[in-house]
Each structure stands twice: as C-alpha cells, then as structure tokens.
N, C-alpha and C. Protein backbone atom coordinates (compact mmCIF):
# COMPACT_ATOMS: atom_id res chain seq x y z
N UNK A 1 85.85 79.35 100.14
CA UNK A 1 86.98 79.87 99.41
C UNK A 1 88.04 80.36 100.39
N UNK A 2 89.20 80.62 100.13
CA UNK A 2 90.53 80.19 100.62
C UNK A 2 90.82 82.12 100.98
N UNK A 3 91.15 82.45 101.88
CA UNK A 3 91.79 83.93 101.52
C UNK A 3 92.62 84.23 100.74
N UNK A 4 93.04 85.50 100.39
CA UNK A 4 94.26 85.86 99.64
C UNK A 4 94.48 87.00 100.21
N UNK A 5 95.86 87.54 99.87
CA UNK A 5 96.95 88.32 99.78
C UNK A 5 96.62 89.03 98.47
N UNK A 6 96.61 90.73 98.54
CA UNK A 6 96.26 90.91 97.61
C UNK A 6 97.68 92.11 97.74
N UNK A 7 98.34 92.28 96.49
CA UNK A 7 99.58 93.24 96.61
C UNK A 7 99.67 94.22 95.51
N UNK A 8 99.62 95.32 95.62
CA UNK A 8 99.20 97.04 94.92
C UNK A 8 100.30 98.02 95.11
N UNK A 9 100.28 98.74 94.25
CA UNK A 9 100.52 100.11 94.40
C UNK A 9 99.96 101.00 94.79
N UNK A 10 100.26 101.69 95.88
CA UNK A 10 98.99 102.98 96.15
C UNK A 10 99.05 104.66 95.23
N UNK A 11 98.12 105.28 95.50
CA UNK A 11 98.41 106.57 94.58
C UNK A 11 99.65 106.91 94.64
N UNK A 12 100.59 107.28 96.15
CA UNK A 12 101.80 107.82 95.95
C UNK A 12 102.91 106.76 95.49
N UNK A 13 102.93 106.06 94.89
CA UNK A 13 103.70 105.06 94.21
C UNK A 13 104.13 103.91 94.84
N UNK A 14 103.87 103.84 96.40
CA UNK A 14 104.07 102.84 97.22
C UNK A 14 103.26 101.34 97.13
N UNK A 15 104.25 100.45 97.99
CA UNK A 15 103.42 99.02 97.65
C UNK A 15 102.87 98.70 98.66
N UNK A 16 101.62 98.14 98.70
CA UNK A 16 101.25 97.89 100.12
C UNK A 16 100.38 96.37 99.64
N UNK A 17 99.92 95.55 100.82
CA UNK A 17 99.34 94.05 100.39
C UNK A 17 98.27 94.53 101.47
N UNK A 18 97.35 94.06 101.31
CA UNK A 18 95.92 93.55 102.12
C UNK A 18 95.78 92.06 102.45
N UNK A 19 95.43 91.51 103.23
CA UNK A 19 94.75 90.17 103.38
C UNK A 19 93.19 89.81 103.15
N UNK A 20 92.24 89.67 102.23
CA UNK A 20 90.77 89.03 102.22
C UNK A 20 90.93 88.16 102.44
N UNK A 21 89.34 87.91 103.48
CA UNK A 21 88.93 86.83 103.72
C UNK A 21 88.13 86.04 102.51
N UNK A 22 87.86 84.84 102.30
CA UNK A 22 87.28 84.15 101.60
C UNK A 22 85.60 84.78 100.89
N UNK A 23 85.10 85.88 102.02
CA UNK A 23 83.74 86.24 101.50
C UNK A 23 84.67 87.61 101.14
N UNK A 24 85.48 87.80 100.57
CA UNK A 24 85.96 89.50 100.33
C UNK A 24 86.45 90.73 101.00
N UNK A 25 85.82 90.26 102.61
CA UNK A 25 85.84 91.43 103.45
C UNK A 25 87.62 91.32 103.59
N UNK A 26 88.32 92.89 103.76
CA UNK A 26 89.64 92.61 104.04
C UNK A 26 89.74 92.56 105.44
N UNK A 27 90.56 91.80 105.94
CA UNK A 27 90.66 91.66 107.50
C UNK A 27 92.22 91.89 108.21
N UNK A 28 93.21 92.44 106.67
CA UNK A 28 95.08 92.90 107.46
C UNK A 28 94.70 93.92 106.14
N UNK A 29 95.75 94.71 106.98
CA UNK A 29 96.35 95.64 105.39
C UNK A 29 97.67 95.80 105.90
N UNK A 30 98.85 95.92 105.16
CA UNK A 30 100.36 96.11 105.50
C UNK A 30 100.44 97.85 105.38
N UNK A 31 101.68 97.83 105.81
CA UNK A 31 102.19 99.42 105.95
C UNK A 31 102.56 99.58 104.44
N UNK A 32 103.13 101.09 103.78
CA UNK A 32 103.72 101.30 102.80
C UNK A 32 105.02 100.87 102.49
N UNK A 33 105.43 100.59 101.54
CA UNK A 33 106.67 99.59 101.41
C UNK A 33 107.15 100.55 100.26
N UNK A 34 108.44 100.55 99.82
CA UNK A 34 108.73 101.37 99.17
C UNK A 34 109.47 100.33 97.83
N UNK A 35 109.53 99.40 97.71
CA UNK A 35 109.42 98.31 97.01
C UNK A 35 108.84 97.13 97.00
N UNK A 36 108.14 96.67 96.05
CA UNK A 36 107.98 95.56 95.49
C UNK A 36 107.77 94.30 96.13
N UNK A 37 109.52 94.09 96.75
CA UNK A 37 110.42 92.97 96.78
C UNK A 37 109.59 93.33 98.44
N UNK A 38 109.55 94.42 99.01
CA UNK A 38 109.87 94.92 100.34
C UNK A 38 108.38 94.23 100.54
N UNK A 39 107.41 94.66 100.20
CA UNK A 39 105.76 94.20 100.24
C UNK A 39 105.74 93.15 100.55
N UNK A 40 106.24 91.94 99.38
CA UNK A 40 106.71 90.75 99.20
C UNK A 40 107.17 89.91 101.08
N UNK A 41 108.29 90.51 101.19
CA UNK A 41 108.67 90.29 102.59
C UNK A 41 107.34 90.66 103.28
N UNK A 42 106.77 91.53 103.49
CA UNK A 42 105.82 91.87 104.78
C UNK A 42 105.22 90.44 104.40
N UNK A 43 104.42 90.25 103.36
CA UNK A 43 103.60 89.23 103.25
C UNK A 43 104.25 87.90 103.37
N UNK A 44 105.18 87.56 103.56
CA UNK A 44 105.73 86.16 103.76
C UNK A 44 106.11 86.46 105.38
N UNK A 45 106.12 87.43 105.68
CA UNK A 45 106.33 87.40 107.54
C UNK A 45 105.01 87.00 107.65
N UNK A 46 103.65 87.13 107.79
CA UNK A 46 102.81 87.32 107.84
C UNK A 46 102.58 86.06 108.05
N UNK A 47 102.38 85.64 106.33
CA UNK A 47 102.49 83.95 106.38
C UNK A 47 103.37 83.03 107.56
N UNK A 48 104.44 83.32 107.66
CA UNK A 48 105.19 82.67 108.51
C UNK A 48 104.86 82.76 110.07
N UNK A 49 104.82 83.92 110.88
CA UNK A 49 104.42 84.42 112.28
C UNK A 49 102.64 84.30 112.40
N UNK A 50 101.88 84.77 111.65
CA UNK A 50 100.77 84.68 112.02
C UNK A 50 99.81 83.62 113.05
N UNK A 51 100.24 82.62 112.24
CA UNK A 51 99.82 81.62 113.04
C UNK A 51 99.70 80.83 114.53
N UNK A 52 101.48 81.29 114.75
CA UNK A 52 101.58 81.09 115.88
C UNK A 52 101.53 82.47 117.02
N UNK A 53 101.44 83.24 116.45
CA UNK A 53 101.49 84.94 117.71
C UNK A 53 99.95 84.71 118.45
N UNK A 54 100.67 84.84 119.66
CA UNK A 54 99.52 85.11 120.72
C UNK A 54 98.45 86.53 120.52
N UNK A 55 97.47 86.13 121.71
CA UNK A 55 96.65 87.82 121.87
C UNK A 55 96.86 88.28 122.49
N UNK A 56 97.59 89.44 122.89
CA UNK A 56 97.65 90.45 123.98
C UNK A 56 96.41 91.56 124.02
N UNK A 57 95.50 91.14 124.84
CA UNK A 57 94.38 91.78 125.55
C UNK A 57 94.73 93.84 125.90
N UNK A 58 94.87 94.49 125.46
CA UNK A 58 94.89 95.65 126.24
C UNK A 58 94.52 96.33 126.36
N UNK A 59 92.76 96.20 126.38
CA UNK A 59 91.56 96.70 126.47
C UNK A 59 91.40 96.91 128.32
C-alpha cells in the first residue's frame, strides 16, 4: 500500500499534515499552519522537493 498525506486540525485550531507510510507508521509531520490552504502548500512542497533533497550527515 501506497503512503498518504494525512491533513488535520490540531486542538488549538491549527492545521498540520503528517506523512504514513504504507504499514501506518507516520514517518513526516509538518509544522502548524494557520490555514487550510497554508497546510495544503507545506504538503505539495513536500511532494515536489522531497525526492530530489540530498542527506546532510551531521552526526
């Protein structure tokens, strides 16, 4: 099964999205967004940059 994007309201009225993996476990969570639309954007950056961003090691 495929991951998803999952996008909420938190208690203080804010929007925030998670990423699950295919077995459930969540593996992103976004910052608080103060709209909707704003959440929306985090999660289509996400989609878009993810793929290609390197690892910076700074352990």
């Amino acid at each position: 099964m495929a991951g998803k994007f999952e996008l909420y309201q938190d208690n203080a009225g804010k929007y925030r999205f998670r990423l699950k993996a295919g077995n459930g476990q969540i593996i992103a969570v976004g910052e608080a967004y103060e709209s909707k639309a704003a959440a929306q954007n985090g999660i289509d950056s996400v989609k878009a940059n993810a793929g290609e961003a390197t690892v910076v090691d700074q352990t």
